[in-house]
C-alpha atoms as a PDB file:
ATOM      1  CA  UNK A   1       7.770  11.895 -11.353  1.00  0.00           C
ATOM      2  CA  UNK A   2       5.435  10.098 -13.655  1.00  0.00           C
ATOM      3  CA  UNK A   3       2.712  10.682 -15.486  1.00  0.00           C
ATOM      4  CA  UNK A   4      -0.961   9.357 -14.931  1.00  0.00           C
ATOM      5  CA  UNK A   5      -0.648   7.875 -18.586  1.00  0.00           C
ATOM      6  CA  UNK A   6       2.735   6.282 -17.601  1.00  0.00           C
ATOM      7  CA  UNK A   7       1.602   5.305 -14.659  1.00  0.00           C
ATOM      8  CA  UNK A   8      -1.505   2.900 -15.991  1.00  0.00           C
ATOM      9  CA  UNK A   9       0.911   1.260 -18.438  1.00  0.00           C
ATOM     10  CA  UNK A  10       3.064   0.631 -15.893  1.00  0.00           C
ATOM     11  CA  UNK A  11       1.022  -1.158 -13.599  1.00  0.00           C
ATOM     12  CA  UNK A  12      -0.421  -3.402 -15.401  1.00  0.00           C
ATOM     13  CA  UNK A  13       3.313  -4.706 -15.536  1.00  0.00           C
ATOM     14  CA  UNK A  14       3.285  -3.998 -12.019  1.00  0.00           C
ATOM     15  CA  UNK A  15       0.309  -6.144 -10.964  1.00  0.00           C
ATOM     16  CA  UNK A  16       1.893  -9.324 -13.012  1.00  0.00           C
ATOM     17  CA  UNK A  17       5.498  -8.803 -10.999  1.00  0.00           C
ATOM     18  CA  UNK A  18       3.501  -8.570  -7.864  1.00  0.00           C
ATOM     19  CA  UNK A  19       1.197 -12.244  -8.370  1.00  0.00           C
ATOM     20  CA  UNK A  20       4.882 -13.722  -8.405  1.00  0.00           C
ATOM     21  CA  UNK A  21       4.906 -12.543  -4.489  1.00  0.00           C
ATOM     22  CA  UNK A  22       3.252 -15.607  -2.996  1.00  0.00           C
ATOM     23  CA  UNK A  23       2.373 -14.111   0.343  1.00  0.00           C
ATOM     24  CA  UNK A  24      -0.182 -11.066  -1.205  1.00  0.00           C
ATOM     25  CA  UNK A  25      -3.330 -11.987  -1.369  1.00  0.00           C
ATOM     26  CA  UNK A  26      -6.489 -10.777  -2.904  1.00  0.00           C
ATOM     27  CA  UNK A  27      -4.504  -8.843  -5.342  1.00  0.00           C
ATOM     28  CA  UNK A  28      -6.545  -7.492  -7.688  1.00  0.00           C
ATOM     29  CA  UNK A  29      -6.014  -4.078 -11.075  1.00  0.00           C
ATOM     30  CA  UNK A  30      -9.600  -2.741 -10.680  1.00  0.00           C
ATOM     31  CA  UNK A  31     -10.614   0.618 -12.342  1.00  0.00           C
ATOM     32  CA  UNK A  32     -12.715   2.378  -9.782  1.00  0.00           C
ATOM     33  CA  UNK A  33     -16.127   3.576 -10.841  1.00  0.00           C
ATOM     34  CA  UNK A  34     -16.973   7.486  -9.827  1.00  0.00           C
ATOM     35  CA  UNK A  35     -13.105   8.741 -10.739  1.00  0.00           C
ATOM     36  CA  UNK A  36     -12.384   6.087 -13.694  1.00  0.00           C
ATOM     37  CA  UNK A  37      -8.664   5.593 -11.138  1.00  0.00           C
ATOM     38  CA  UNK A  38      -6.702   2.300 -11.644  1.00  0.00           C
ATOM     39  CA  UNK A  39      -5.109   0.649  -8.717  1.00  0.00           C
ATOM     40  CA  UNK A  40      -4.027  -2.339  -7.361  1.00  0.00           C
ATOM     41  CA  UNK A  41      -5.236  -3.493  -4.325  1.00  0.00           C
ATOM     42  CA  UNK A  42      -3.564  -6.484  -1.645  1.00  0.00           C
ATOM     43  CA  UNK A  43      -3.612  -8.275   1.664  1.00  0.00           C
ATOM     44  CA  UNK A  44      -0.793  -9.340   3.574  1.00  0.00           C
ATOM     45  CA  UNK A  45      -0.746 -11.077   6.739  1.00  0.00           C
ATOM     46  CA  UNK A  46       2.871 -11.091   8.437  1.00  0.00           C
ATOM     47  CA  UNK A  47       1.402 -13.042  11.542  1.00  0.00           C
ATOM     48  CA  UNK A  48      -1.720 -14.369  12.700  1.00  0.00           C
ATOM     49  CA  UNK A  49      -2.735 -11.235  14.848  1.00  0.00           C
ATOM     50  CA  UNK A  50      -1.914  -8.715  11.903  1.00  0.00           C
ATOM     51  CA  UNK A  51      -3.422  -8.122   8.801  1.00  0.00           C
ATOM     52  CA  UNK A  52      -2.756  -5.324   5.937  1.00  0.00           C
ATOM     53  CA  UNK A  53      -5.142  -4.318   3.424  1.00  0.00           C
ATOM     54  CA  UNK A  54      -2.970  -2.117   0.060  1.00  0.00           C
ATOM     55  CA  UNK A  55      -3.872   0.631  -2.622  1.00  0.00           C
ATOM     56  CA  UNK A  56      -1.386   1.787  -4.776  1.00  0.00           C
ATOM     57  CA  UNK A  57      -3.055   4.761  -6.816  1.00  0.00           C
ATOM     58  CA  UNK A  58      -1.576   7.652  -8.539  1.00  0.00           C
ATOM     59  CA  UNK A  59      -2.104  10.929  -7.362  1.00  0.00           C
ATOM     60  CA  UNK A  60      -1.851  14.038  -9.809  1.00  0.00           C
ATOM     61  CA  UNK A  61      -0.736  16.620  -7.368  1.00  0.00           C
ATOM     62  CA  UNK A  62       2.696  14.772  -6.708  1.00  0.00           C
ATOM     63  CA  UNK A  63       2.371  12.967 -10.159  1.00  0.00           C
ATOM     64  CA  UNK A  64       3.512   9.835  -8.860  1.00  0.00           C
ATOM     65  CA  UNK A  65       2.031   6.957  -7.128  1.00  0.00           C
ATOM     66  CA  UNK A  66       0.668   6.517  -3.321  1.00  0.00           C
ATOM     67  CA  UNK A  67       0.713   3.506  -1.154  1.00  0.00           C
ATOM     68  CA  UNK A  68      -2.142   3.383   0.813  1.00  0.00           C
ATOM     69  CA  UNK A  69      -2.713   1.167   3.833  1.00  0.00           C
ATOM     70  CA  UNK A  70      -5.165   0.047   6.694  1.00  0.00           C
ATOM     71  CA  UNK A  71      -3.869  -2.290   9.646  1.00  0.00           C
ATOM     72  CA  UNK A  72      -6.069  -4.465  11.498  1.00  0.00           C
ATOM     73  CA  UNK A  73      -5.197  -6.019  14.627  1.00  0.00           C
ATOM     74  CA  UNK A  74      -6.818  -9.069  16.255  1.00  0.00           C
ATOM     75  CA  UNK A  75      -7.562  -8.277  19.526  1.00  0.00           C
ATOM     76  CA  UNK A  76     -10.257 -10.528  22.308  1.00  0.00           C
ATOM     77  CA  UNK A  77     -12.863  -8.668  23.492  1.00  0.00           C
ATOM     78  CA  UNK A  78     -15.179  -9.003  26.144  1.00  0.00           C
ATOM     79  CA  UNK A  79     -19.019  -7.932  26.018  1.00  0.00           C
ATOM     80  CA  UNK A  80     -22.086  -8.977  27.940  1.00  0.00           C
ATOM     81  CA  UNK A  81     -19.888 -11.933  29.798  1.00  0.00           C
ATOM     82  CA  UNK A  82     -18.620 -13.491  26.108  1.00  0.00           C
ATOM     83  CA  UNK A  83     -15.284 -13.453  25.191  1.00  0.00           C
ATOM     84  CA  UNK A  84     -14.654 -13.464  21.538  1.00  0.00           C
ATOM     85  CA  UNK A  85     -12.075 -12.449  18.670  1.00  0.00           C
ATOM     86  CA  UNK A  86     -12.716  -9.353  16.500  1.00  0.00           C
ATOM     87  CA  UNK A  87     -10.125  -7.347  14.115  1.00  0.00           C
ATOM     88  CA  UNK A  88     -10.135  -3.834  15.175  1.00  0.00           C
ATOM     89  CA  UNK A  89      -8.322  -1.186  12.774  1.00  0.00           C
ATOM     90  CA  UNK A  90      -5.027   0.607  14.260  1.00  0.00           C
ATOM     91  CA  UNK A  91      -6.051   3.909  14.140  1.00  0.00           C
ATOM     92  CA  UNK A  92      -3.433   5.501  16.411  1.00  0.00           C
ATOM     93  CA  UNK A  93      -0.513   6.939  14.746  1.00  0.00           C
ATOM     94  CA  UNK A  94       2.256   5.916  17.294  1.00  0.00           C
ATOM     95  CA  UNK A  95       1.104   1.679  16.610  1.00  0.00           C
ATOM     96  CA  UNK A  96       1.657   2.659  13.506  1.00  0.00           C
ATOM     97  CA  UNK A  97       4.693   4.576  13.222  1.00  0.00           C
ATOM     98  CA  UNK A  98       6.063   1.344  15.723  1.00  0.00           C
ATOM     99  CA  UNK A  99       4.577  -1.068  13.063  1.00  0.00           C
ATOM    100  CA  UNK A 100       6.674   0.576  10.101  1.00  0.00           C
ATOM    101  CA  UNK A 101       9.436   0.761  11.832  1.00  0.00           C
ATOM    102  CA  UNK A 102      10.697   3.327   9.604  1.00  0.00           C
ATOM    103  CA  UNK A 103      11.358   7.321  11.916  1.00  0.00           C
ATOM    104  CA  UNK A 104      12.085   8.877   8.162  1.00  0.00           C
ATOM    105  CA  UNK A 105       8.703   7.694   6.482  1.00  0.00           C
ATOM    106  CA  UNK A 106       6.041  10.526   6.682  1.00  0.00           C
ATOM    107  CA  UNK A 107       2.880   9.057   7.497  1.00  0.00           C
ATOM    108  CA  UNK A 108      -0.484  10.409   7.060  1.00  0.00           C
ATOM    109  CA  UNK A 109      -4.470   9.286   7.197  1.00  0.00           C
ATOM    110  CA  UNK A 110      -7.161  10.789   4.631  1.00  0.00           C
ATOM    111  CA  UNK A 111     -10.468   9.579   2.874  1.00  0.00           C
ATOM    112  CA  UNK A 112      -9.971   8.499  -0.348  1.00  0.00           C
ATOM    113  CA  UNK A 113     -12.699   8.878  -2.482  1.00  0.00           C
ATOM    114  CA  UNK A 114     -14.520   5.686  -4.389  1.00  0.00           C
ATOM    115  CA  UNK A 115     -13.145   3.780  -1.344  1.00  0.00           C
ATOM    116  CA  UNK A 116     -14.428   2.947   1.799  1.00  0.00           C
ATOM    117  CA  UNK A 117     -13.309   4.653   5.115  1.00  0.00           C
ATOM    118  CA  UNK A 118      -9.873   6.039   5.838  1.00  0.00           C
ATOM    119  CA  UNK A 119      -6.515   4.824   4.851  1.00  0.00           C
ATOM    120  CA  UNK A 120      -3.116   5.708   6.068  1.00  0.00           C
ATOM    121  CA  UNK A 121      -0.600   6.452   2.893  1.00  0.00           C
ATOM    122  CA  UNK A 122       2.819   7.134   2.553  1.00  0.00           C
ATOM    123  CA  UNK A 123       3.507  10.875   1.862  1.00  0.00           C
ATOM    124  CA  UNK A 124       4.953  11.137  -1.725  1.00  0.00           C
ATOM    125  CA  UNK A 125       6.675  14.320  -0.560  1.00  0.00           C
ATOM    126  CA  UNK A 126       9.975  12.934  -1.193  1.00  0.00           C
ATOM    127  CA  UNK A 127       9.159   9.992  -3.731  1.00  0.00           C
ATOM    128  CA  UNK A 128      10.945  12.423  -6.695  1.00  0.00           C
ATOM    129  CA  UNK A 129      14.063  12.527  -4.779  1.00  0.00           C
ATOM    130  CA  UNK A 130      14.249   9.075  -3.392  1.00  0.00           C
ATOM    131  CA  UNK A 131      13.588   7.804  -7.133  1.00  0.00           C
ATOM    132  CA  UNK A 132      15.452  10.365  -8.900  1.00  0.00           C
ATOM    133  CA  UNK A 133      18.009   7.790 -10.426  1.00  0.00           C
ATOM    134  CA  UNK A 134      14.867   5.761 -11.664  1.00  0.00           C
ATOM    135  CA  UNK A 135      14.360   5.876 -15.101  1.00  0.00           C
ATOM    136  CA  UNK A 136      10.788   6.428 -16.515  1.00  0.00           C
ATOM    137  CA  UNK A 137       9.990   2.964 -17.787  1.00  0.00           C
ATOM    138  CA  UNK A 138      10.586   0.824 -14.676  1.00  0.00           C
ATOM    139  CA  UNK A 139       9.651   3.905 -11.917  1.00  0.00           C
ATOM    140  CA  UNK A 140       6.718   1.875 -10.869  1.00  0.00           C
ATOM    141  CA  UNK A 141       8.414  -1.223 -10.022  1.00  0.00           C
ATOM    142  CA  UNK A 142      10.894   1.058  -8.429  1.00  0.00           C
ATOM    143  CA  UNK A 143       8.745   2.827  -6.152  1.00  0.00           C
ATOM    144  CA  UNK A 144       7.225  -0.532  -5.325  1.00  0.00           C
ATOM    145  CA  UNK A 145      10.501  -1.600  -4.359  1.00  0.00           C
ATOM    146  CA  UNK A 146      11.109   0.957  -1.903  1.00  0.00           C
ATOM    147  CA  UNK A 147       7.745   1.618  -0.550  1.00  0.00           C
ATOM    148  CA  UNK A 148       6.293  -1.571  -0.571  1.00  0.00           C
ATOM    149  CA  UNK A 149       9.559  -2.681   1.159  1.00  0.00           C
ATOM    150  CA  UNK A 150       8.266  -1.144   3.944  1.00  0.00           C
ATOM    151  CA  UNK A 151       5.671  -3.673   4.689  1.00  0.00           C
ATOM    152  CA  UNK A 152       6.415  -6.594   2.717  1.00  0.00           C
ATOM    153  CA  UNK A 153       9.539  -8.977   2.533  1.00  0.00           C
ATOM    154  CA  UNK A 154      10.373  -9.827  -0.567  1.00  0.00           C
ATOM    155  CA  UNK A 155      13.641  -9.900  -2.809  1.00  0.00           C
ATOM    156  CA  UNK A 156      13.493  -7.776  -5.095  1.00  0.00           C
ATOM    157  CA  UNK A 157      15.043  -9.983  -7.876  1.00  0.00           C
ATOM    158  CA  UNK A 158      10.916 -11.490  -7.437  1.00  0.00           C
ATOM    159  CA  UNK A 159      10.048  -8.128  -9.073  1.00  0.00           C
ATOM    160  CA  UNK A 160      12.655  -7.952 -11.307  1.00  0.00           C
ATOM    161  CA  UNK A 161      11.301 -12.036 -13.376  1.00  0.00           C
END
C-alpha cells in the first residue's frame, strides 16, 4: 500500500522514467479539475490495427494505484455503399481478456469521474500482495513494472535510468 501523498511524489518520478519509453505517446502528469486527482495518461500502439489509451490514478479505497485502459481497434466498415476505416472501442470482455493475455489478471470496466466514458482497469485487489516485497519509495515504479508489463514491452532496466 501507499499513500495518496506518497503516491503524487512518486509519480512525478514516475512520469520522467516513463518519457525514457520511446514507444508511449502523448504522455502527459495532468491534475484533473473537479477531484484535484493527479495521473498520468499514455498511448501505445503495438500494431497498426491496435491502439491503447492509459490512466494510472490512485485510488483511496485500495490505497494504491490503478491502471486504467481503453482499446480501440481499427476495423472497415461499410455504410450507405462506402467502405471506410473507423476505430471502434473493444468493449467485450473476452477481446479483452484474449488481448492481455494474462487468465490471473482481474479485469473490470467503470466510469471514472473527471474523465470521459468508461475505462477498463486492473483490479488492485491483489496489488498489496503482489508488491509486498516493494519498499515504499520505489512502489510506484514497481507497480508500473508489473502492471504496465502487461501491455507494454519494455526492460525494465529503462525504468530503473
Amino acid at each position: 500500500m501507499i499513500n495518496e501523498e506518497q503516491y503524487n511524489k512518486q509519480l512525478i518520478t514516475l512520469e520522467t522514467k516513463l518519457s525514457n519509453l520511446q514507444h508511449l505517446k502523448n504522455l502527459q502528469l495532468i491534475t484533473l479539475p473537479i477531484t484535484s486527482k493527479s495521473i498520468i495518461t499514455f498511448q501505445t500502439t503495438p500494431n497498426d490495427s491496435i491502439t491503447q489509451s492509459f490512466m494510472i490514478r490512485y485510488n483511496d479505497n485500495y490505497q494504491s494505484p490503478v491502471l486504467y485502459f481503453k482499446i480501440m481497434k481499427l476495423e472497415l466498415v461499410t455504410q450507405d455503399f462506402l467502405e471506410f476505416e473507423s476505430w471502434k472501442p473493444i468493449i467485450n470482455p473476452n477481446q479483452i481478456k484474449e488481448l492481455i493475455n494474462q487468465d490471473q489478471i482481474q479485469f473490470g470496466m467503470t466510469q471514472v469521474e473527471d474523465t470521459r466514458g468508461n475505462w477498463w482497469f486492473i483490479h488492485p485487489c491483489d496489488t498489496t500482495e503482489i508488491l509486498q516485497n516493494s519498499t515504499n519509495d520505489e512502489f510506484l515504479i514497481n507497480w508500473f513494472s508489473v502492471f504496465g508489463g502487461i501491455f507494454i514491452n519494455f526492460k525494465i532496466d529503462d525504468l530503473l535510468k
